[in-house]
PDB file of N, CA and C in Angstrom:
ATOM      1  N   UNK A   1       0.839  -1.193   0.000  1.00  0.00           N
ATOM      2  CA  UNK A   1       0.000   0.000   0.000  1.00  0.00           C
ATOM      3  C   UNK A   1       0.880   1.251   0.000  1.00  0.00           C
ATOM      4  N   UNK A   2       0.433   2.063  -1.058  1.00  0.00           N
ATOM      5  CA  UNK A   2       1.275   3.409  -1.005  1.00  0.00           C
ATOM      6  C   UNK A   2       0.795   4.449   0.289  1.00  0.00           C
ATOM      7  N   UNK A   3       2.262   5.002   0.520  1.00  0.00           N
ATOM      8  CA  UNK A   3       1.860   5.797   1.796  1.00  0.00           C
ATOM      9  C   UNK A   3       1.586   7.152   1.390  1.00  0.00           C
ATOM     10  N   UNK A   4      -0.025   7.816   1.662  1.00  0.00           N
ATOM     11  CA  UNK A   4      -0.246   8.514   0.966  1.00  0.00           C
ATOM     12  C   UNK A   4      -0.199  10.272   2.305  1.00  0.00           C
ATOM     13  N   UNK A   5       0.695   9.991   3.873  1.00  0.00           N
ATOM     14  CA  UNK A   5       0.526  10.606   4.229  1.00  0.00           C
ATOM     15  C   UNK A   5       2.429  11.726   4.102  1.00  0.00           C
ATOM     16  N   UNK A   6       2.656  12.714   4.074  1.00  0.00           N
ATOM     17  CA  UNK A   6       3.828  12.996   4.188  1.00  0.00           C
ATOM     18  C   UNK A   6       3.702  14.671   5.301  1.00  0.00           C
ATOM     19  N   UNK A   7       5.671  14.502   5.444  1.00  0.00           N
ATOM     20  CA  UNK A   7       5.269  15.634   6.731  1.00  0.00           C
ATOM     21  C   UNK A   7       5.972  17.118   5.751  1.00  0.00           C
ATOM     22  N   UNK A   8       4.959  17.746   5.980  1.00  0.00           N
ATOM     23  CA  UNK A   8       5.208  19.212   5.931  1.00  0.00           C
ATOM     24  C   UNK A   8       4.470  20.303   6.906  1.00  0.00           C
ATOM     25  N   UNK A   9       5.581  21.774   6.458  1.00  0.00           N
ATOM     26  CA  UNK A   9       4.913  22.843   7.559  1.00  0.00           C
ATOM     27  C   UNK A   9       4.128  23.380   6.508  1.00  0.00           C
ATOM     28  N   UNK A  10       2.644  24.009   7.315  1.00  0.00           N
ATOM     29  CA  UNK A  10       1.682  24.045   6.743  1.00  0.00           C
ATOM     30  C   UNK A  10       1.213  25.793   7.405  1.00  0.00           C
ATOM     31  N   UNK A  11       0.495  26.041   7.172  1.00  0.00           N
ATOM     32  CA  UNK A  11      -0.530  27.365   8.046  1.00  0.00           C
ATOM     33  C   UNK A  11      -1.823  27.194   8.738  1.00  0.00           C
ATOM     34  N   UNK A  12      -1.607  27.542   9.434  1.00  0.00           N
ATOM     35  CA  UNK A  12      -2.701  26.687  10.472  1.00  0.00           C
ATOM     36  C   UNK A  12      -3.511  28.488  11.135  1.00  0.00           C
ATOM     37  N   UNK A  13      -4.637  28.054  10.375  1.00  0.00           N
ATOM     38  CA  UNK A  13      -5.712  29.295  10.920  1.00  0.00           C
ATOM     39  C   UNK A  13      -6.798  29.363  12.291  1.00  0.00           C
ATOM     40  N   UNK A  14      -7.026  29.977  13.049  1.00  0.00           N
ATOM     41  CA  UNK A  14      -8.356  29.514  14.115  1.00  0.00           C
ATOM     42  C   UNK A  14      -9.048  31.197  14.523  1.00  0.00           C
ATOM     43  N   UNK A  15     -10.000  30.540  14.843  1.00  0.00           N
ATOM     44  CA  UNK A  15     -10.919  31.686  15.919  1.00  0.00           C
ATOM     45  C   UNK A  15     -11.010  31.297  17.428  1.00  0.00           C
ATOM     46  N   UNK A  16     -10.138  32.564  17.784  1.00  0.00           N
ATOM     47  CA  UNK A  16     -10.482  32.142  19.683  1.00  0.00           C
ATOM     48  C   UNK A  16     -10.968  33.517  20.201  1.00  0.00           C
ATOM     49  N   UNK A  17     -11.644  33.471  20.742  1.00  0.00           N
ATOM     50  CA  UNK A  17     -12.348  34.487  21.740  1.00  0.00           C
ATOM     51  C   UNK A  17     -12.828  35.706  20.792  1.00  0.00           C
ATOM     52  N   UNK A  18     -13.325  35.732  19.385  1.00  0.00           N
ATOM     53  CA  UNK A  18     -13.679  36.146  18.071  1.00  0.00           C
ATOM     54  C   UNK A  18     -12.718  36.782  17.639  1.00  0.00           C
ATOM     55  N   UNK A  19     -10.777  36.366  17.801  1.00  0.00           N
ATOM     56  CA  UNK A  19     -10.379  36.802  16.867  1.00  0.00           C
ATOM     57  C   UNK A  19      -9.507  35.748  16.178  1.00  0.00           C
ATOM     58  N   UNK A  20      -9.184  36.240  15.041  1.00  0.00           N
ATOM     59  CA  UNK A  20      -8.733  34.908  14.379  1.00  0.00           C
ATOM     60  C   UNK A  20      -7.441  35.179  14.244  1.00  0.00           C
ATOM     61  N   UNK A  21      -6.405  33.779  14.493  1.00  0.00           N
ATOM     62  CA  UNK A  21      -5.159  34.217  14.168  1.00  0.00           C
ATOM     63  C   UNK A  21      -4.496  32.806  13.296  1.00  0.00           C
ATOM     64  N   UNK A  22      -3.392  33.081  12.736  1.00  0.00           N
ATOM     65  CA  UNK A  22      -2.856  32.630  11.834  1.00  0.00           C
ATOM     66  C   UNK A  22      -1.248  32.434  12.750  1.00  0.00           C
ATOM     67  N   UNK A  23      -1.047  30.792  12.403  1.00  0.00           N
ATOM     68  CA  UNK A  23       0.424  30.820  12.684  1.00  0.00           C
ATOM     69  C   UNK A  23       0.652  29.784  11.865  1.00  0.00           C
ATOM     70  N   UNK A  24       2.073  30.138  11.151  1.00  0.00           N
ATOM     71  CA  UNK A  24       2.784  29.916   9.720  1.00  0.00           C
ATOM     72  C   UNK A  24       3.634  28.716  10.694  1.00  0.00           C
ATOM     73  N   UNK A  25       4.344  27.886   9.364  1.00  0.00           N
ATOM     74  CA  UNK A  25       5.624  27.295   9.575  1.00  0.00           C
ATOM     75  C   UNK A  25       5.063  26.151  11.019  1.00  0.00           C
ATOM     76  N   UNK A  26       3.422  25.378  10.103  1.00  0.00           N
ATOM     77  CA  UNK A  26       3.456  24.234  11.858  1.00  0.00           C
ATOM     78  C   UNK A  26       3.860  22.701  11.472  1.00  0.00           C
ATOM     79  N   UNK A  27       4.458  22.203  11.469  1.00  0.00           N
ATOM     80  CA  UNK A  27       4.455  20.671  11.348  1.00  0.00           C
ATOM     81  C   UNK A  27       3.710  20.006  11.372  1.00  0.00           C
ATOM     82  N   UNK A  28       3.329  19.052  10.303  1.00  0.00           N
ATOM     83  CA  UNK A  28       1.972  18.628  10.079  1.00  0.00           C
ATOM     84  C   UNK A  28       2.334  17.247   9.107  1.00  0.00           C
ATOM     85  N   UNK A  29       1.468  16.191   9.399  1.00  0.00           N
ATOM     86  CA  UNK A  29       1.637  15.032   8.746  1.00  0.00           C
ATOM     87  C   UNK A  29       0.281  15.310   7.591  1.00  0.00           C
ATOM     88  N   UNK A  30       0.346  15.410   6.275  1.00  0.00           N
ATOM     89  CA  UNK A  30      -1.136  15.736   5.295  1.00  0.00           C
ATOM     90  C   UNK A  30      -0.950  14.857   4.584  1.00  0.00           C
ATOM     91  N   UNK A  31      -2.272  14.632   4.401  1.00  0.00           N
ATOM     92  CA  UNK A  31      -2.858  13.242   3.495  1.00  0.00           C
ATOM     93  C   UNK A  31      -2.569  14.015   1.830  1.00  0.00           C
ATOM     94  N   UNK A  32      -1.839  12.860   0.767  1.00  0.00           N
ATOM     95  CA  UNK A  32      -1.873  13.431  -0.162  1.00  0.00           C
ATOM     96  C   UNK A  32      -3.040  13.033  -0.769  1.00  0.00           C
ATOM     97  N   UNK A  33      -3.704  12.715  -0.554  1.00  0.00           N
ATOM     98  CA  UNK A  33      -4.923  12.223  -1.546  1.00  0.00           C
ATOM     99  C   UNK A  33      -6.661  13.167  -1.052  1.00  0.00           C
ATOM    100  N   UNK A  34      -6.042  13.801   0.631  1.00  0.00           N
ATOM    101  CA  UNK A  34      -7.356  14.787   0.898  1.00  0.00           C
ATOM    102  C   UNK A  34      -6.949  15.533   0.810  1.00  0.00           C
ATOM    103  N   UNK A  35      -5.839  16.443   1.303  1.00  0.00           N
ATOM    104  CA  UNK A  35      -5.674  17.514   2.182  1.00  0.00           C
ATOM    105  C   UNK A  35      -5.725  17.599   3.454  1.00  0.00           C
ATOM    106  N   UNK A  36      -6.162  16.767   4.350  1.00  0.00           N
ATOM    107  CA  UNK A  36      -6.486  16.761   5.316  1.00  0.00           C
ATOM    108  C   UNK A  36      -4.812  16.936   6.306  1.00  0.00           C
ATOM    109  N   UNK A  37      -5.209  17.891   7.475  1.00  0.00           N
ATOM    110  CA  UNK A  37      -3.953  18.226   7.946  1.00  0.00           C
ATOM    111  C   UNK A  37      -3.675  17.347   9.477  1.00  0.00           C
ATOM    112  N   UNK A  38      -2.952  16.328   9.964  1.00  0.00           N
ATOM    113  CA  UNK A  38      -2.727  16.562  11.012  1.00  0.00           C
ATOM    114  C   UNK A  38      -1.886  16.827  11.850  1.00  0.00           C
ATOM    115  N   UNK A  39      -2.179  16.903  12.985  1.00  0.00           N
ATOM    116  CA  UNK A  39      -0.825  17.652  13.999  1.00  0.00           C
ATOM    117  C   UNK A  39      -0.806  16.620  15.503  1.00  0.00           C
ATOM    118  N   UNK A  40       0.777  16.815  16.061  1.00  0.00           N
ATOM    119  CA  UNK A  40       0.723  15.767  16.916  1.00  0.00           C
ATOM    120  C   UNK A  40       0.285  16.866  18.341  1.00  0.00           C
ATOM    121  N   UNK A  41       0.011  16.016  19.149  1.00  0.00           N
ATOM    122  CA  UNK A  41      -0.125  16.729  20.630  1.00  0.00           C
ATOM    123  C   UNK A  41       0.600  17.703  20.857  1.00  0.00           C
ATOM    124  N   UNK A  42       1.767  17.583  20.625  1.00  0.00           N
ATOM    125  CA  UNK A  42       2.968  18.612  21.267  1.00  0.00           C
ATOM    126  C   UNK A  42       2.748  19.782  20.514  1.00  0.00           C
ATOM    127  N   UNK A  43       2.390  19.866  18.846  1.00  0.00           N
ATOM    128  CA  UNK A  43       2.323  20.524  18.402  1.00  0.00           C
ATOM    129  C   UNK A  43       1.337  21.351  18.468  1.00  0.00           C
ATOM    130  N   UNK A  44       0.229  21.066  19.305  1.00  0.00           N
ATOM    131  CA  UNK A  44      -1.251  21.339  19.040  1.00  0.00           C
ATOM    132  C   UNK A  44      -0.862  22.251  20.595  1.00  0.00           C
ATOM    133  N   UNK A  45      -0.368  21.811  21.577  1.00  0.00           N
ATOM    134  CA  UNK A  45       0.038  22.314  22.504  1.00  0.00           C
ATOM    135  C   UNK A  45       0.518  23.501  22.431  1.00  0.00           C
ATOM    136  N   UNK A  46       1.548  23.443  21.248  1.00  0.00           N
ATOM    137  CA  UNK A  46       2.687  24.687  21.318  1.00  0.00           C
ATOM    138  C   UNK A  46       1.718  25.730  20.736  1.00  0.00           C
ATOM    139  N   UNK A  47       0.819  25.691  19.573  1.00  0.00           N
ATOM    140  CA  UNK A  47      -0.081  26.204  19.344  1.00  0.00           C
ATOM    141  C   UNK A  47      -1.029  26.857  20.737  1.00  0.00           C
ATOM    142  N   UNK A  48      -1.591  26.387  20.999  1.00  0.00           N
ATOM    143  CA  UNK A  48      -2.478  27.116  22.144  1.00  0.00           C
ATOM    144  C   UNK A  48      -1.303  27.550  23.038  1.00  0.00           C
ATOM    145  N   UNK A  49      -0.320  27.345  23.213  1.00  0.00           N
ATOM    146  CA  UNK A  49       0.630  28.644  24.260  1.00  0.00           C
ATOM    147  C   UNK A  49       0.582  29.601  23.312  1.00  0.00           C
ATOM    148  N   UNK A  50       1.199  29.373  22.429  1.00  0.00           N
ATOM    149  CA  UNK A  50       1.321  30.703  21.381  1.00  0.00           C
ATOM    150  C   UNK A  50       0.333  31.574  21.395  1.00  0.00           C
ATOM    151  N   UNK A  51      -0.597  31.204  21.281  1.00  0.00           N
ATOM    152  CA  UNK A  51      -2.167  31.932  21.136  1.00  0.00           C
ATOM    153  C   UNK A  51      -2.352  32.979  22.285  1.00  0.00           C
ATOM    154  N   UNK A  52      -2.340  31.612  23.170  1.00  0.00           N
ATOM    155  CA  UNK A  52      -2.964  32.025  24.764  1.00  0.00           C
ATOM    156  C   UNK A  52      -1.976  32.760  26.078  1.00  0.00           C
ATOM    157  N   UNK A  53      -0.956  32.605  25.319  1.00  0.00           N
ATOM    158  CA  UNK A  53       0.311  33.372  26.042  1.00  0.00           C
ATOM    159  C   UNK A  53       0.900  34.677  26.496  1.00  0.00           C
ATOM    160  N   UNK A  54       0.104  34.930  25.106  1.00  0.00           N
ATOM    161  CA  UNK A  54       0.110  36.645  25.225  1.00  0.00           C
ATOM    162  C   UNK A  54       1.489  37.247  24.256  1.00  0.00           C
ATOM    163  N   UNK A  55       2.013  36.580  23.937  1.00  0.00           N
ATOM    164  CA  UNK A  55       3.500  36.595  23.209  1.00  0.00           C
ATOM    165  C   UNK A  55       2.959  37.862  22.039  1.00  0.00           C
ATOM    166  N   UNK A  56       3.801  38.532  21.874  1.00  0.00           N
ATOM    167  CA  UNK A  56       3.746  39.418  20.820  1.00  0.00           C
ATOM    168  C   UNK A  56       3.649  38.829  19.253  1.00  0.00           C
ATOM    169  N   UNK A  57       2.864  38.736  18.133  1.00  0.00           N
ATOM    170  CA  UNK A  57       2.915  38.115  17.051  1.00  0.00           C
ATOM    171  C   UNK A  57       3.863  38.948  16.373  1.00  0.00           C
ATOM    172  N   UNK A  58       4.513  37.597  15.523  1.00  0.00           N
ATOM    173  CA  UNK A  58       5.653  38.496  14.827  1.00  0.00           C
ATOM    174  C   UNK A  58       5.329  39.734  13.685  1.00  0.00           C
ATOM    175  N   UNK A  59       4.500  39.014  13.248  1.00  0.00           N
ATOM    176  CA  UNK A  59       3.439  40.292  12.003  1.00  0.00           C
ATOM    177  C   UNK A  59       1.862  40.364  12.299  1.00  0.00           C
ATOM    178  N   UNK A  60       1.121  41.125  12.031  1.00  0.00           N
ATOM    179  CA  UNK A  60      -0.061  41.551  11.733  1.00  0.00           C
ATOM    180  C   UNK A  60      -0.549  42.171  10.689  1.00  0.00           C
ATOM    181  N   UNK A  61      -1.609  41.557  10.038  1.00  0.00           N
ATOM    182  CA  UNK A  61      -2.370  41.033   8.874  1.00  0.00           C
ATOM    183  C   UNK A  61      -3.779  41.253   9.280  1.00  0.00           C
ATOM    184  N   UNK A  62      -3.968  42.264   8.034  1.00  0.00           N
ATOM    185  CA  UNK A  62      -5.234  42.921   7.610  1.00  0.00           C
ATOM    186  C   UNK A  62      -6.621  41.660   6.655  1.00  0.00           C
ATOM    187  N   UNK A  63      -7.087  41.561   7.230  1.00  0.00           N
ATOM    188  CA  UNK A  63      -8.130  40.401   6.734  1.00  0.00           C
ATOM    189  C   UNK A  63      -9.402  40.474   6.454  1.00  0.00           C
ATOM    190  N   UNK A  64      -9.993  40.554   5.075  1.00  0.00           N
ATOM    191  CA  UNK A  64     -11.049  40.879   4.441  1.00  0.00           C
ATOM    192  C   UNK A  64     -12.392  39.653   4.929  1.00  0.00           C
ATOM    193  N   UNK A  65     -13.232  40.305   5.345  1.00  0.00           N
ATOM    194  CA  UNK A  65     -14.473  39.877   6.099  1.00  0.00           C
ATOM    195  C   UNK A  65     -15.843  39.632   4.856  1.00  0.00           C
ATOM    196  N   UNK A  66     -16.152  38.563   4.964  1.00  0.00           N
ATOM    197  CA  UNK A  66     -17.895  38.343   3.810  1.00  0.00           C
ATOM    198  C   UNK A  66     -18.459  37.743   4.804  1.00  0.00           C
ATOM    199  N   UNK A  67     -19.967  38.328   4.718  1.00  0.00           N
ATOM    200  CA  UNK A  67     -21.543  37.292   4.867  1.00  0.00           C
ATOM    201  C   UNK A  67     -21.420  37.249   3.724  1.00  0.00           C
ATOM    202  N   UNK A  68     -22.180  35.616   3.818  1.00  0.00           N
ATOM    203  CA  UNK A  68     -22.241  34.466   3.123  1.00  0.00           C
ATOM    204  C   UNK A  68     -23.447  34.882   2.221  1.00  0.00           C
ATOM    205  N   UNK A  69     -24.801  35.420   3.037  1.00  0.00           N
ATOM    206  CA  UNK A  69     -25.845  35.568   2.578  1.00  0.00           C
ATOM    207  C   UNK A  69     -25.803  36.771   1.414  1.00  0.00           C
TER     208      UNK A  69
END
């Protein structure tokens, strides 16, 4: 069976407390055949410190808003 998962850094987007942030450069095992991204514990971890830490982001990014309707 071909192994259809491989590891790359990816961009990983979320909404916490209604704002959304973006952190670049995460390690990620992705399915080549979905897209589908995943991430191990540690990584998912380092993520929510980052977030929730209070750490200064290295850049800030202007982000265009749509309703759907």
């Amino acid at each position: 069976m071909k192994e259809t998962m491989v590891d790359k850094t990816v961009t990983y987007t979320l909404e916490y407390k209604g704002k959304l942030y973006v952190v670049e450069q995460v390690p990620a095992r992705v399915c080549q055949e979905t897209g589908d991204e995943f991430f191990s514990p540690d990584t998912v971890e380092h993520i929510q410190r980052l977030i929730k830490g209070g750490k200064r982001p290295d850049r800030i990014i202007e982000t265009p808003v749509f309703k759907y309707a």
